[in-house]
N, C-alpha and C. Protein backbone atom coordinates (compact mmCIF):
# COMPACT_ATOMS: atom_id res chain seq x y z
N UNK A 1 80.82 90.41 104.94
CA UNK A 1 81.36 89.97 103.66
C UNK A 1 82.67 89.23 103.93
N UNK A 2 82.91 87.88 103.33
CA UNK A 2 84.12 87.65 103.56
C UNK A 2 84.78 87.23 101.88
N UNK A 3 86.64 86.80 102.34
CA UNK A 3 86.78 86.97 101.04
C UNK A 3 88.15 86.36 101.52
N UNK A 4 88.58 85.28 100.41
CA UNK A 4 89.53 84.13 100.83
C UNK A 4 91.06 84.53 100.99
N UNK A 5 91.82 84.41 101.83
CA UNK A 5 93.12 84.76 102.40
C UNK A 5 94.00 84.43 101.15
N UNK A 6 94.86 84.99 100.55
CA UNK A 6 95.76 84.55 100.32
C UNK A 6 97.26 83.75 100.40
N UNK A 7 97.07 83.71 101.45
CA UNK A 7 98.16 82.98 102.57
C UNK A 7 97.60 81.54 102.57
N UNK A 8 96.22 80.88 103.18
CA UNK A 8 96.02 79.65 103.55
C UNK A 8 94.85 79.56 102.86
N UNK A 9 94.25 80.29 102.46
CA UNK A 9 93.13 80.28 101.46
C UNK A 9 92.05 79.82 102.39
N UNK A 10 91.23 80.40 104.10
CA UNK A 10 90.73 80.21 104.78
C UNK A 10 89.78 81.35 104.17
N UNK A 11 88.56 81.95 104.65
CA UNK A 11 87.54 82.47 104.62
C UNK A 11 88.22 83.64 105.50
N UNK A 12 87.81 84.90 105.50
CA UNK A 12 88.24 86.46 105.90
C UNK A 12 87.13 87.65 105.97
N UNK A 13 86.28 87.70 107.14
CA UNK A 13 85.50 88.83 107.32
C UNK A 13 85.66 90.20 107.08
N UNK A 14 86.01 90.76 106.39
CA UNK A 14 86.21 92.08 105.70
C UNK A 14 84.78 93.56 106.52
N UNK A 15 84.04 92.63 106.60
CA UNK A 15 82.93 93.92 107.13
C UNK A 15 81.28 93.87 106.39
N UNK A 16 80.74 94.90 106.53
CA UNK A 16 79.60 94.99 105.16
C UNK A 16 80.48 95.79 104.27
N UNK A 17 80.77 96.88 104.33
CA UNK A 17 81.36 97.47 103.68
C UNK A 17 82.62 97.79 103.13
N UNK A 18 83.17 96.61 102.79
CA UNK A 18 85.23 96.77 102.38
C UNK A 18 85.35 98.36 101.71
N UNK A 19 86.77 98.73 102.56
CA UNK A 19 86.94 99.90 101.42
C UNK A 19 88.32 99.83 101.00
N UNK A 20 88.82 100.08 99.85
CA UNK A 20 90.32 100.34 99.63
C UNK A 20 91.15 100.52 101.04
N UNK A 21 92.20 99.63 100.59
CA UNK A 21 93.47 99.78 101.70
C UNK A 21 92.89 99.70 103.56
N UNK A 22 91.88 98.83 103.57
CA UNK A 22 91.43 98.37 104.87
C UNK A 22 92.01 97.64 105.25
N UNK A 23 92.74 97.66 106.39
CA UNK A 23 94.02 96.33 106.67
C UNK A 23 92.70 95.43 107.61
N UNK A 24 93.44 94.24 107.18
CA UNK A 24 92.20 93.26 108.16
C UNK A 24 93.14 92.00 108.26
N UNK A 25 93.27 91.23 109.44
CA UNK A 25 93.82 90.18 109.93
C UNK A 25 93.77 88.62 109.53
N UNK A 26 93.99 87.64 109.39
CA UNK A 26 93.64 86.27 109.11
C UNK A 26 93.43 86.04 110.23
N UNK A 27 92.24 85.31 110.40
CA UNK A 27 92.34 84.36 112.07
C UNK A 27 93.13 83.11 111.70
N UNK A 28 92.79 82.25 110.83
CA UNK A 28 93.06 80.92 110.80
C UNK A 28 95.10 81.24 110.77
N UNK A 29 95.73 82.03 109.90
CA UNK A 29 97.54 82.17 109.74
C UNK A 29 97.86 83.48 110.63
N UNK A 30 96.72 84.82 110.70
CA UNK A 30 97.47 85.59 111.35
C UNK A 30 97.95 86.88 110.35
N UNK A 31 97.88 86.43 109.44
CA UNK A 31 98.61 87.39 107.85
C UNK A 31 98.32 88.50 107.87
N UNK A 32 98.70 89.73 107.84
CA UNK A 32 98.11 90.82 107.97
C UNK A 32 98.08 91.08 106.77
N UNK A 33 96.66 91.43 105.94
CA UNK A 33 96.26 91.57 104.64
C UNK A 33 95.54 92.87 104.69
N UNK A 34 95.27 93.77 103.40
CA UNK A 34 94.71 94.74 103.15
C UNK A 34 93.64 94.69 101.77
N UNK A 35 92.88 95.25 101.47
CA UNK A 35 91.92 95.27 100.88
C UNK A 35 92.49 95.87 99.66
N UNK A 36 92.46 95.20 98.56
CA UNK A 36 93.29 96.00 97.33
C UNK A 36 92.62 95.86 95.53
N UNK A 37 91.07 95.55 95.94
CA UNK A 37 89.92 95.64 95.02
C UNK A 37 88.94 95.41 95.47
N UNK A 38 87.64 96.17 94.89
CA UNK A 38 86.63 96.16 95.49
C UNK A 38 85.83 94.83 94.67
N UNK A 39 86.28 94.62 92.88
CA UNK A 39 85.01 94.16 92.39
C UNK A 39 85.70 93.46 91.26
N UNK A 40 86.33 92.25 91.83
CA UNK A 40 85.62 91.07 92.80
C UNK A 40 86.65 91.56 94.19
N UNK A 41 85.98 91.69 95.43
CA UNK A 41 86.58 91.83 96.24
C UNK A 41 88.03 91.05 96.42
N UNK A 42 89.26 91.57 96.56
CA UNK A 42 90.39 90.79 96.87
C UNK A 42 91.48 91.55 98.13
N UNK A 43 91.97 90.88 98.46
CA UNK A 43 92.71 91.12 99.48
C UNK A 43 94.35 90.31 99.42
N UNK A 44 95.10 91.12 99.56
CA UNK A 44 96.58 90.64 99.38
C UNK A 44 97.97 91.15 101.06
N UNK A 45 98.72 90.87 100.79
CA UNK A 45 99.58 91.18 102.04
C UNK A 45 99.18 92.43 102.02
N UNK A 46 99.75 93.42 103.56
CA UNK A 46 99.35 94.23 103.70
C UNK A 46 100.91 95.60 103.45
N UNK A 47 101.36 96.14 103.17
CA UNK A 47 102.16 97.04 102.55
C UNK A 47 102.53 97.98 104.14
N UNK A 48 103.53 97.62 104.43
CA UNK A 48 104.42 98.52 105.59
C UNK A 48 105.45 99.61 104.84
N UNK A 49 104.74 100.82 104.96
CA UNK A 49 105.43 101.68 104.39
C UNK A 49 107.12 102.11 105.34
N UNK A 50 106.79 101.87 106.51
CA UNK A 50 108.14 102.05 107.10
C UNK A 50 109.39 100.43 106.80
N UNK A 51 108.56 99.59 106.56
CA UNK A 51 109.32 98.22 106.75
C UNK A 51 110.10 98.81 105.51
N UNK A 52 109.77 98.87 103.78
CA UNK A 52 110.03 99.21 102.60
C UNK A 52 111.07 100.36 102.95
N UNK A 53 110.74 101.34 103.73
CA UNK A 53 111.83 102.78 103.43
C UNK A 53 113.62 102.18 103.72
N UNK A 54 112.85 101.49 105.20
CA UNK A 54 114.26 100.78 105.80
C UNK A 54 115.19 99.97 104.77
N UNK A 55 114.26 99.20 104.27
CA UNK A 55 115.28 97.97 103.13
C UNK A 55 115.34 98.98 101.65
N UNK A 56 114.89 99.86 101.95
CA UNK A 56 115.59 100.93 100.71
C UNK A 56 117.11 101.74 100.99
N UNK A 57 116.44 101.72 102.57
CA UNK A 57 118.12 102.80 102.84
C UNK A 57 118.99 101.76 102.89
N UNK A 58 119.12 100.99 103.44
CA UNK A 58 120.26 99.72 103.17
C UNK A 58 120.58 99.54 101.69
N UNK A 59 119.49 98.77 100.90
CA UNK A 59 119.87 98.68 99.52
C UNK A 59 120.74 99.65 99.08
N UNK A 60 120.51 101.48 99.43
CA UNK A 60 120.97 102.22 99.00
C UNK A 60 122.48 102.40 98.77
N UNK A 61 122.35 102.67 100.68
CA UNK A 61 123.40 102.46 101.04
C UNK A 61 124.68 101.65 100.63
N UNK A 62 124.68 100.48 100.34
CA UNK A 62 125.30 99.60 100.09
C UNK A 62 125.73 99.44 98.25
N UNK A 63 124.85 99.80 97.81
CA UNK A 63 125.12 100.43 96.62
C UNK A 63 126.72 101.12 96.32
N UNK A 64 126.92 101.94 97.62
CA UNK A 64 127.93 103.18 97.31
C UNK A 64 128.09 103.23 98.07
């Protein structure tokens, strides 16, 4: 199954079976995207839960 990048809007092999929060790669940009509906299948950037904590403790931080 594939299903169009959001980044360059190239074509994206997902599998037979996509499931929620499947991280899957772009060949053509590289984008690391995740699976974030099944129906119509879509796929968007992929969500780094450690990248987010980091630019929270700064934001925080800096706050106060």
């Amino acid at each position: 199954m594939k299903v169009e990048c959001p980044a360059c809007h190239a074509k994206v092999h997902v599998g037979g079976k996509p499931r929620m929060g499947q991280k899957v790669k772009c060949r053509s940009c590289d984008a690391e995207l995740e699976v974030v509906w099944l129906e119509p299948l879509e796929l968007d950037w992929a969500y780094d839960e450690d990248e987010f904590e980091d630019e929270y403790d700064e934001d925080y931080e800096d706050a106060y």
